[in-house]
PDB file of N, CA and C in Angstrom:
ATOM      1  N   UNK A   1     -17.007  -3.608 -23.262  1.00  0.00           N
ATOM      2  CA  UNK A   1     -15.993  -2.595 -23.386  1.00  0.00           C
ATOM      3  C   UNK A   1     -14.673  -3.170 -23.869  1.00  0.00           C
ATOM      4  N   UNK A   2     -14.666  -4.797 -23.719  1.00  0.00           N
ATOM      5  CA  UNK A   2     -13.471  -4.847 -24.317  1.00  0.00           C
ATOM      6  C   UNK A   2     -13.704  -5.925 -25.983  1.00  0.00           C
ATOM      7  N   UNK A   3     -12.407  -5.610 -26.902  1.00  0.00           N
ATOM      8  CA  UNK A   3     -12.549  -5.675 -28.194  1.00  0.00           C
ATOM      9  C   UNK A   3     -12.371  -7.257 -28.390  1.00  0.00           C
ATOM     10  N   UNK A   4     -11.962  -7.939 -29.345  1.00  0.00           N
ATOM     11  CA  UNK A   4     -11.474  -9.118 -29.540  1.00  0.00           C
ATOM     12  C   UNK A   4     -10.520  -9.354 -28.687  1.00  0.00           C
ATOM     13  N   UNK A   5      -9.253  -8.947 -28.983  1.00  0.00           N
ATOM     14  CA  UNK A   5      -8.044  -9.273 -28.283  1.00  0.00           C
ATOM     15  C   UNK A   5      -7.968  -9.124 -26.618  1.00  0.00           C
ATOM     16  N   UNK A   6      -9.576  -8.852 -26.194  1.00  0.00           N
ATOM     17  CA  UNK A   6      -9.147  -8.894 -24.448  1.00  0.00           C
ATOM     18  C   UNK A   6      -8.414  -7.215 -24.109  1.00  0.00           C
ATOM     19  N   UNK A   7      -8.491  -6.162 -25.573  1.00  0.00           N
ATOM     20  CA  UNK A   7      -8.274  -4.666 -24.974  1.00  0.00           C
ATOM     21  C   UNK A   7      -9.663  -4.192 -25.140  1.00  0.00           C
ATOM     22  N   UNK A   8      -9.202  -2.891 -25.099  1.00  0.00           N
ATOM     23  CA  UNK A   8     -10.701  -2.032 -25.125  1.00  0.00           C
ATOM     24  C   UNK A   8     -10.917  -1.807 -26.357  1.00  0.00           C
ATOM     25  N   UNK A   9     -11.802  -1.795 -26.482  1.00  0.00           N
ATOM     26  CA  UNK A   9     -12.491  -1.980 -27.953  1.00  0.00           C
ATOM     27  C   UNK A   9     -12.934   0.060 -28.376  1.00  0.00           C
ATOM     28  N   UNK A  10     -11.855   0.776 -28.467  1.00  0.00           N
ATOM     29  CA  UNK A  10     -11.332   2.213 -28.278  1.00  0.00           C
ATOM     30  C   UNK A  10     -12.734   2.833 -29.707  1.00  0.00           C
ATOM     31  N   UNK A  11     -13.032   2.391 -30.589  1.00  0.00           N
ATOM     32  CA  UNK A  11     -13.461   2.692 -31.727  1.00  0.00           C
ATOM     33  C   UNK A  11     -15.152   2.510 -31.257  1.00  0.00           C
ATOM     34  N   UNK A  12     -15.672   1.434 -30.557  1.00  0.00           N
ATOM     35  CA  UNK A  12     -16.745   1.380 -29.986  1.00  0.00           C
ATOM     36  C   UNK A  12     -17.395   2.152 -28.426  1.00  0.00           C
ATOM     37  N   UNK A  13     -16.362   2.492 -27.549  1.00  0.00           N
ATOM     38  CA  UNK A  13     -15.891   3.463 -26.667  1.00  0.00           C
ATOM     39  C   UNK A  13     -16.162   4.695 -27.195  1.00  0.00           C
ATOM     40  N   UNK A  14     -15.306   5.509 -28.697  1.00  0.00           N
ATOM     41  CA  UNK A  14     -15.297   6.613 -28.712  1.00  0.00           C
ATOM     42  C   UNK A  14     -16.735   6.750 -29.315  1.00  0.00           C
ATOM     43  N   UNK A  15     -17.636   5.729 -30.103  1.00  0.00           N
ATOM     44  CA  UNK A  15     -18.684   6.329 -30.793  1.00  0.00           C
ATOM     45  C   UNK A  15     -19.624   6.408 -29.793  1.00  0.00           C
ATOM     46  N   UNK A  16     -19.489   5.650 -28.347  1.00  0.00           N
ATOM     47  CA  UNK A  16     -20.253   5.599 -27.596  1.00  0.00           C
ATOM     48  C   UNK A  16     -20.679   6.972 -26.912  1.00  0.00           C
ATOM     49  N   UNK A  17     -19.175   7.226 -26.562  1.00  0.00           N
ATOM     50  CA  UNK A  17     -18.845   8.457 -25.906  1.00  0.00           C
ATOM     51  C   UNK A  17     -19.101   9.865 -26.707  1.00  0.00           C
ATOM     52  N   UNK A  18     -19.043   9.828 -28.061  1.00  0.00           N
ATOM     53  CA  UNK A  18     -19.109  10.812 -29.049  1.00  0.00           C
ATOM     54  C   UNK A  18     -20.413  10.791 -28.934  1.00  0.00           C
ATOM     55  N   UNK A  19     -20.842   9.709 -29.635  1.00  0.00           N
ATOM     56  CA  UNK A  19     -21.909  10.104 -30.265  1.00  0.00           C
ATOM     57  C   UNK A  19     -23.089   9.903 -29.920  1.00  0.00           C
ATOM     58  N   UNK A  20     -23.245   8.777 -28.772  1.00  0.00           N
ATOM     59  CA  UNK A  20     -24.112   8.337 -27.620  1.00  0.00           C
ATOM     60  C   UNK A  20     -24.669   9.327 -26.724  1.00  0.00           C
ATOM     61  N   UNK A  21     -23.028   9.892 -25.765  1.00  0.00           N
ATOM     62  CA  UNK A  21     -23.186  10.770 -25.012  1.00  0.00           C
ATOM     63  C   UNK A  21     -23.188  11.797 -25.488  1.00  0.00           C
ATOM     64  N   UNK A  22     -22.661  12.328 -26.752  1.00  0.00           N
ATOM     65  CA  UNK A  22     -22.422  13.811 -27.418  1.00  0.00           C
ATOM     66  C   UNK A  22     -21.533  14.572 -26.290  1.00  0.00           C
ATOM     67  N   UNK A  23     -20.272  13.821 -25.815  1.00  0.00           N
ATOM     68  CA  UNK A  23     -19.189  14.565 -25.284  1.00  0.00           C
ATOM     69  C   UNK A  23     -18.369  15.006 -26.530  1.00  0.00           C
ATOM     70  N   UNK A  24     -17.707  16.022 -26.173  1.00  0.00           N
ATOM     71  CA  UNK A  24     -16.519  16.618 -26.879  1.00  0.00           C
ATOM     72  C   UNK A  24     -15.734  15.995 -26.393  1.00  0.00           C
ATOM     73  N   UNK A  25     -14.560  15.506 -27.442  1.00  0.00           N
ATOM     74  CA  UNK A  25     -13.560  14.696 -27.272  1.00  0.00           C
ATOM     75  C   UNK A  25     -12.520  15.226 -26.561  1.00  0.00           C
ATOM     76  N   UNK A  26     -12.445  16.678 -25.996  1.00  0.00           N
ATOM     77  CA  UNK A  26     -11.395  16.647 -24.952  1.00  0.00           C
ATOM     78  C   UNK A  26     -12.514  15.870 -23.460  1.00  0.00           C
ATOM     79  N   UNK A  27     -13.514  16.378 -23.619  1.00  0.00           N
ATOM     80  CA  UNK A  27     -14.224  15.619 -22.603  1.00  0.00           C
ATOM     81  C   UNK A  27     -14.359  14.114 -22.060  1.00  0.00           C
ATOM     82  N   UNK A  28     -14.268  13.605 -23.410  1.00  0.00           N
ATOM     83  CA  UNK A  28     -14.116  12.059 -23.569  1.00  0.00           C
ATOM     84  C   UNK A  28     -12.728  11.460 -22.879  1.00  0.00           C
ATOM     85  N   UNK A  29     -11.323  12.155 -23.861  1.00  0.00           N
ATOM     86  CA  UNK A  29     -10.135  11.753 -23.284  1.00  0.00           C
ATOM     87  C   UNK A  29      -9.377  12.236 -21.890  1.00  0.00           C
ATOM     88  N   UNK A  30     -10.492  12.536 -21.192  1.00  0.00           N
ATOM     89  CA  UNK A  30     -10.073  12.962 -19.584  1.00  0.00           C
ATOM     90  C   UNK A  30     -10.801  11.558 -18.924  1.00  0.00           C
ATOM     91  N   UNK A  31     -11.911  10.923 -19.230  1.00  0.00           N
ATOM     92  CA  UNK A  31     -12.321  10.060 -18.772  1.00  0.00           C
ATOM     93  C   UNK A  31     -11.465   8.622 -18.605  1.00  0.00           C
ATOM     94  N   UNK A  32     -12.070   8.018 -17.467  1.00  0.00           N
ATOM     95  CA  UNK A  32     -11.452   6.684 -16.941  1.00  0.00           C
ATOM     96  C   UNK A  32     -12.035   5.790 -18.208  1.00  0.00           C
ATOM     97  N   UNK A  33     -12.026   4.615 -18.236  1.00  0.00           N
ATOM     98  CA  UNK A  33     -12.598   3.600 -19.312  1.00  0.00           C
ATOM     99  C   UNK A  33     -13.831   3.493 -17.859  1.00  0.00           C
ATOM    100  N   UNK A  34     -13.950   3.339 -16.639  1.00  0.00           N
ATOM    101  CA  UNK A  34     -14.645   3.133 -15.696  1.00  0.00           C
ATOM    102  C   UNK A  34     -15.685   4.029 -15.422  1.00  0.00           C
ATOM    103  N   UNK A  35     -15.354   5.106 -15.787  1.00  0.00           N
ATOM    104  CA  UNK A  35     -15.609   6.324 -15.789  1.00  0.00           C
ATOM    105  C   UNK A  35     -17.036   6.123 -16.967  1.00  0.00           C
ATOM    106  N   UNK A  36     -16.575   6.551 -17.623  1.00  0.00           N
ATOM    107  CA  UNK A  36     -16.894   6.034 -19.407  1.00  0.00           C
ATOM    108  C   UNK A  36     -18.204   4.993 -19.254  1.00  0.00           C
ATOM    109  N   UNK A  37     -17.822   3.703 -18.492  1.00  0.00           N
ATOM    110  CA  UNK A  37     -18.693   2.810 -18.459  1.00  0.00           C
ATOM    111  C   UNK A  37     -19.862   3.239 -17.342  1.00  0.00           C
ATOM    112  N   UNK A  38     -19.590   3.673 -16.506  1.00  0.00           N
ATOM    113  CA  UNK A  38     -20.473   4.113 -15.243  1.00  0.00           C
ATOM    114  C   UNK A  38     -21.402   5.249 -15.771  1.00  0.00           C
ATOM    115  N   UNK A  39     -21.178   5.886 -16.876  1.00  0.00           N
ATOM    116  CA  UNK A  39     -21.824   6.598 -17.753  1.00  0.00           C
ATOM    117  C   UNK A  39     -22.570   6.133 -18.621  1.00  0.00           C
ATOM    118  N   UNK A  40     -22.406   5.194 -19.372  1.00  0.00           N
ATOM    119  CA  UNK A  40     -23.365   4.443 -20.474  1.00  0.00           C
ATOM    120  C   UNK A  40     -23.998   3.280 -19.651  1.00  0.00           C
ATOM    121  N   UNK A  41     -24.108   2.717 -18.014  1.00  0.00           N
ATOM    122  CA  UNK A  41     -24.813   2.436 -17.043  1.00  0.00           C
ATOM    123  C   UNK A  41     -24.143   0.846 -17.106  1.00  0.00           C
ATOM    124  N   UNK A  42     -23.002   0.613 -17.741  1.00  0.00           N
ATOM    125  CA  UNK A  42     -21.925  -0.899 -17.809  1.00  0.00           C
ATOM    126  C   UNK A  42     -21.256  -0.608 -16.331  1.00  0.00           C
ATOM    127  N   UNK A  43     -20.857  -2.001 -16.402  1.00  0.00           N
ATOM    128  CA  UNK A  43     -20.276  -2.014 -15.166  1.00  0.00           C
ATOM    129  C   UNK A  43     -20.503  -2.862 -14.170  1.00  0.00           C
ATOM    130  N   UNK A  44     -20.062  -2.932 -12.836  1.00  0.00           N
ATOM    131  CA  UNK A  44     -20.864  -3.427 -11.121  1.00  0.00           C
ATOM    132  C   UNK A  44     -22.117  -2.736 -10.989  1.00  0.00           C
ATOM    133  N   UNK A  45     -23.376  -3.297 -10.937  1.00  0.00           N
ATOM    134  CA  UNK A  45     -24.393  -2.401 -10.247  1.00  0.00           C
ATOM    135  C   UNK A  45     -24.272  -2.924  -8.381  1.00  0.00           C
ATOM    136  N   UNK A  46     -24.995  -2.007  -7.701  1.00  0.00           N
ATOM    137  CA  UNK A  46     -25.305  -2.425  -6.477  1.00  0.00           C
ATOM    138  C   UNK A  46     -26.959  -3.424  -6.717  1.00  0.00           C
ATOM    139  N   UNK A  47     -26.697  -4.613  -5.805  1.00  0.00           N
ATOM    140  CA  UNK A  47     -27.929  -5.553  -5.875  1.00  0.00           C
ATOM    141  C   UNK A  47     -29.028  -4.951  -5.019  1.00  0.00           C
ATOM    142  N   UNK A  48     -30.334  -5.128  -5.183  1.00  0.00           N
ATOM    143  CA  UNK A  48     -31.008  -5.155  -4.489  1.00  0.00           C
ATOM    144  C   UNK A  48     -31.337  -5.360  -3.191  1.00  0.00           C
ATOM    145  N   UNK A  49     -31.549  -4.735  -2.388  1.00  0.00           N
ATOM    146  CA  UNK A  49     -31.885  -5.335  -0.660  1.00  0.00           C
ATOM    147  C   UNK A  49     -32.549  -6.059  -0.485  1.00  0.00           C
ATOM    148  N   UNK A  50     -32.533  -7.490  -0.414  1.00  0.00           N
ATOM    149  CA  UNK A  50     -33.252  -8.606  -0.356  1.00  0.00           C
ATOM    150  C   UNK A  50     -33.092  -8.827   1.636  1.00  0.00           C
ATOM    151  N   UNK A  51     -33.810 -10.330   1.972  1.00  0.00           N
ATOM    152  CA  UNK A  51     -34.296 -10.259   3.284  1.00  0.00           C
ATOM    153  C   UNK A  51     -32.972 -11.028   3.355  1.00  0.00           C
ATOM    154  N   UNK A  52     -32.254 -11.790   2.348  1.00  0.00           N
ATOM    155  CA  UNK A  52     -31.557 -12.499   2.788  1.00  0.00           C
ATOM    156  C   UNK A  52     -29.637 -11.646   2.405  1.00  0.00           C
ATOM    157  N   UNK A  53     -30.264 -10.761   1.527  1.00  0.00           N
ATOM    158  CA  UNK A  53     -28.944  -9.910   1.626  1.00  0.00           C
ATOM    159  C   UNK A  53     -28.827  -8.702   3.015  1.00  0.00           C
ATOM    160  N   UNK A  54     -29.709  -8.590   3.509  1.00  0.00           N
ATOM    161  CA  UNK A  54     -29.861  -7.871   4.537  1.00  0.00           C
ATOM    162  C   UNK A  54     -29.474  -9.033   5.878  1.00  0.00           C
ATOM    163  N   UNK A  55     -30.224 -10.353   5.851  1.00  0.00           N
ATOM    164  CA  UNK A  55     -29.709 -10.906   6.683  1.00  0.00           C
ATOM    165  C   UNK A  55     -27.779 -11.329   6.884  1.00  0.00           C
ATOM    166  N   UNK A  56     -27.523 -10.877   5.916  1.00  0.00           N
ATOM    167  CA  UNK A  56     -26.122 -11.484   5.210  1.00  0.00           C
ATOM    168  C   UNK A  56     -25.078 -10.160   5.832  1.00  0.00           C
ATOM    169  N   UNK A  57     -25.704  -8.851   5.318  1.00  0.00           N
ATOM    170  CA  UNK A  57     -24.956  -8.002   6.189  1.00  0.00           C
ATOM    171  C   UNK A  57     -25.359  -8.206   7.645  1.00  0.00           C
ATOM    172  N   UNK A  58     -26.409  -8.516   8.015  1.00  0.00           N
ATOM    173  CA  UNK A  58     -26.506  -8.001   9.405  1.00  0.00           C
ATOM    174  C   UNK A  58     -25.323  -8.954  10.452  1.00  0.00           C
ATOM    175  N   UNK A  59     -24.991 -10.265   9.888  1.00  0.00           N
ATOM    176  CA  UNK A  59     -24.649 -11.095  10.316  1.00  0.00           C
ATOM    177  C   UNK A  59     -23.082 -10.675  10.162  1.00  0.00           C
ATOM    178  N   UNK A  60     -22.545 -10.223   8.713  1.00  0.00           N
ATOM    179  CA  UNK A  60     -21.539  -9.646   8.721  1.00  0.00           C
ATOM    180  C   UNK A  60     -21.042  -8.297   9.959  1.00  0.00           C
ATOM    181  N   UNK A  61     -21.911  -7.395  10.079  1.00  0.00           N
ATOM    182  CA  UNK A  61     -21.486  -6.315  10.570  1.00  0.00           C
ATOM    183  C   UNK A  61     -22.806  -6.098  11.699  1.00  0.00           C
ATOM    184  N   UNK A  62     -22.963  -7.041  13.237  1.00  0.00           N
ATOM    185  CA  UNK A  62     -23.686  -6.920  13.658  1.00  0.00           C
ATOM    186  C   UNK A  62     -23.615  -5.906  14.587  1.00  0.00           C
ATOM    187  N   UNK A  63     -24.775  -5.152  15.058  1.00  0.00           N
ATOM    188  CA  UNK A  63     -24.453  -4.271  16.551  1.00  0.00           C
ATOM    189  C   UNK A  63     -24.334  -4.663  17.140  1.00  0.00           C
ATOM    190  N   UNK A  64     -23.118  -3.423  17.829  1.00  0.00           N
ATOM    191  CA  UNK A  64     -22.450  -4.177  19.299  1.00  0.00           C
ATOM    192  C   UNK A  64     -23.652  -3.175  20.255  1.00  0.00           C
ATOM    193  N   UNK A  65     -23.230  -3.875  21.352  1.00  0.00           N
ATOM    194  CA  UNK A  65     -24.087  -3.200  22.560  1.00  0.00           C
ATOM    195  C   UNK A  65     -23.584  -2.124  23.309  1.00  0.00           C
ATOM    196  N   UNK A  66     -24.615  -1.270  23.657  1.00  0.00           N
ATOM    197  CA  UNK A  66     -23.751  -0.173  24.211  1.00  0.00           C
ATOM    198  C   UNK A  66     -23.266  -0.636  25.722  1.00  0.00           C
ATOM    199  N   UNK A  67     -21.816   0.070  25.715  1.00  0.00           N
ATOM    200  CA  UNK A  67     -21.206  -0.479  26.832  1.00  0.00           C
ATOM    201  C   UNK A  67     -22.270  -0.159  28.044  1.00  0.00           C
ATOM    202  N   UNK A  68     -21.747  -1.036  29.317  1.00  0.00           N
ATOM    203  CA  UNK A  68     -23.290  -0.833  30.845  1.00  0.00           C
ATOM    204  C   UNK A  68     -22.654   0.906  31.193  1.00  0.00           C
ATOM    205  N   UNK A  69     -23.561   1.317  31.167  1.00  0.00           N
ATOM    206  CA  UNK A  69     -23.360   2.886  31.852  1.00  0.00           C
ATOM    207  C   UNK A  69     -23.915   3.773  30.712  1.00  0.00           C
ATOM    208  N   UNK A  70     -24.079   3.310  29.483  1.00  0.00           N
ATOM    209  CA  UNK A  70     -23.755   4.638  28.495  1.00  0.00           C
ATOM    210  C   UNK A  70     -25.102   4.780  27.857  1.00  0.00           C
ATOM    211  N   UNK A  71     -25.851   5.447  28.371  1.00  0.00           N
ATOM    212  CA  UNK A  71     -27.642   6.188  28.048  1.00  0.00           C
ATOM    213  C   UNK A  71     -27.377   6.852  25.910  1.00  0.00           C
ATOM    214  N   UNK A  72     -27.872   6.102  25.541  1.00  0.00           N
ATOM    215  CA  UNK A  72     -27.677   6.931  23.695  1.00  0.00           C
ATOM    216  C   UNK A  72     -28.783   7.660  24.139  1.00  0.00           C
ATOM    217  N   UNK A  73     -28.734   9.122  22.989  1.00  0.00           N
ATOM    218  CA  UNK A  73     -29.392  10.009  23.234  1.00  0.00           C
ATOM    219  C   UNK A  73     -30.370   9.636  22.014  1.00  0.00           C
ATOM    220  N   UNK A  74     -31.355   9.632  22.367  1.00  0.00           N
ATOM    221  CA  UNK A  74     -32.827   9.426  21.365  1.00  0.00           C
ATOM    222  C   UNK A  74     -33.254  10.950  20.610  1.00  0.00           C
ATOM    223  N   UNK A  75     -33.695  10.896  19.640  1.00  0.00           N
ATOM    224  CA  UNK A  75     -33.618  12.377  18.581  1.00  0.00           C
ATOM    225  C   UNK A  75     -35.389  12.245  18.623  1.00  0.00           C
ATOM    226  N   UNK A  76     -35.801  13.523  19.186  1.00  0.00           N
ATOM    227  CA  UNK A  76     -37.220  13.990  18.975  1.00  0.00           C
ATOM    228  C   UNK A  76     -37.625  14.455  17.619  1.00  0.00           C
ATOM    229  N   UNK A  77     -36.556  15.078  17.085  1.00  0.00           N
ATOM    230  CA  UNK A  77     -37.550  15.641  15.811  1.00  0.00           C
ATOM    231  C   UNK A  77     -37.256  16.904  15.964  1.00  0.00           C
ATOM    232  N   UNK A  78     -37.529  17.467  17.603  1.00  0.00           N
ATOM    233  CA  UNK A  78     -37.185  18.515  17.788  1.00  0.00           C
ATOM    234  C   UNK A  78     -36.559  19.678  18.307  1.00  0.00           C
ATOM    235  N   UNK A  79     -35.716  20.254  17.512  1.00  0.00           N
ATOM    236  CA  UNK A  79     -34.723  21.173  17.689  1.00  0.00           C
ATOM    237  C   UNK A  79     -34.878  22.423  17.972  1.00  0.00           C
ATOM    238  N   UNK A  80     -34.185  22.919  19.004  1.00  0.00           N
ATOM    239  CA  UNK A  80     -34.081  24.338  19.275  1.00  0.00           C
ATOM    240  C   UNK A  80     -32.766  24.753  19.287  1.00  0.00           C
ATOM    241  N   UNK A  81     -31.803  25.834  18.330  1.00  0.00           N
ATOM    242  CA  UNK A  81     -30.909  25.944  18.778  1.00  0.00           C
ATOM    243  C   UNK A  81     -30.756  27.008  19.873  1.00  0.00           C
ATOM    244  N   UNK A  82     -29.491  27.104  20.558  1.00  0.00           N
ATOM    245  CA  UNK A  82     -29.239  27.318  21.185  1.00  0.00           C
ATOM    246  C   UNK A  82     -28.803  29.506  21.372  1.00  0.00           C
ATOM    247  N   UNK A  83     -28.743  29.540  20.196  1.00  0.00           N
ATOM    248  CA  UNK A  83     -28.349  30.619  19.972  1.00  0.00           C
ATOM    249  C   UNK A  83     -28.949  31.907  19.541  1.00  0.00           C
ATOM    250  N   UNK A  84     -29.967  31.837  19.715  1.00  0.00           N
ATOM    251  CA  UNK A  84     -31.614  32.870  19.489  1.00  0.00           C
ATOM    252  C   UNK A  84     -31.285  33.826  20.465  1.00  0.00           C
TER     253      UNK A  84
END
């Protein structure tokens, strides 16, 4: 997305956006350049869940324990409301 000089390369952008996506150019010039890219699938992707990226969050953001006294309520599946 970006041209020689380290800008956006605006001429490869708009044919992308024109003529790639077949937006109308007021459609086009409302868009982010991020925007734009998250559309033609450029960009950050999210990685895969691996055993060791999973171990990586778990270690980051581990469960805490429920405080002593406090019963979590377990979900059956099944619901009745209340209001029949």
């Amino acid at each position: 997305m970006t041209g020689r000089a380290g800008g956006l390369d605006w001429a490869g952008l708009m044919r992308a956006g024109l003529q790639g996506l077949r937006l109308h150019p007021d459609q086009f010039w409302v868009l982010t350049p991020a925007e734009l890219g998250l559309m033609l699938g450029m960009g950050p992707t999210t990685p895969r869940m691996t055993r060791d990226r999973l171990a990586d969050l778990a270690a980051r953001y581990p469960d805490a324990p429920a405080p002593a006294g406090v019963v979590l309520a377990e979900t059956t599946g099944d619901h009745q409301d209340d209001h029949t």
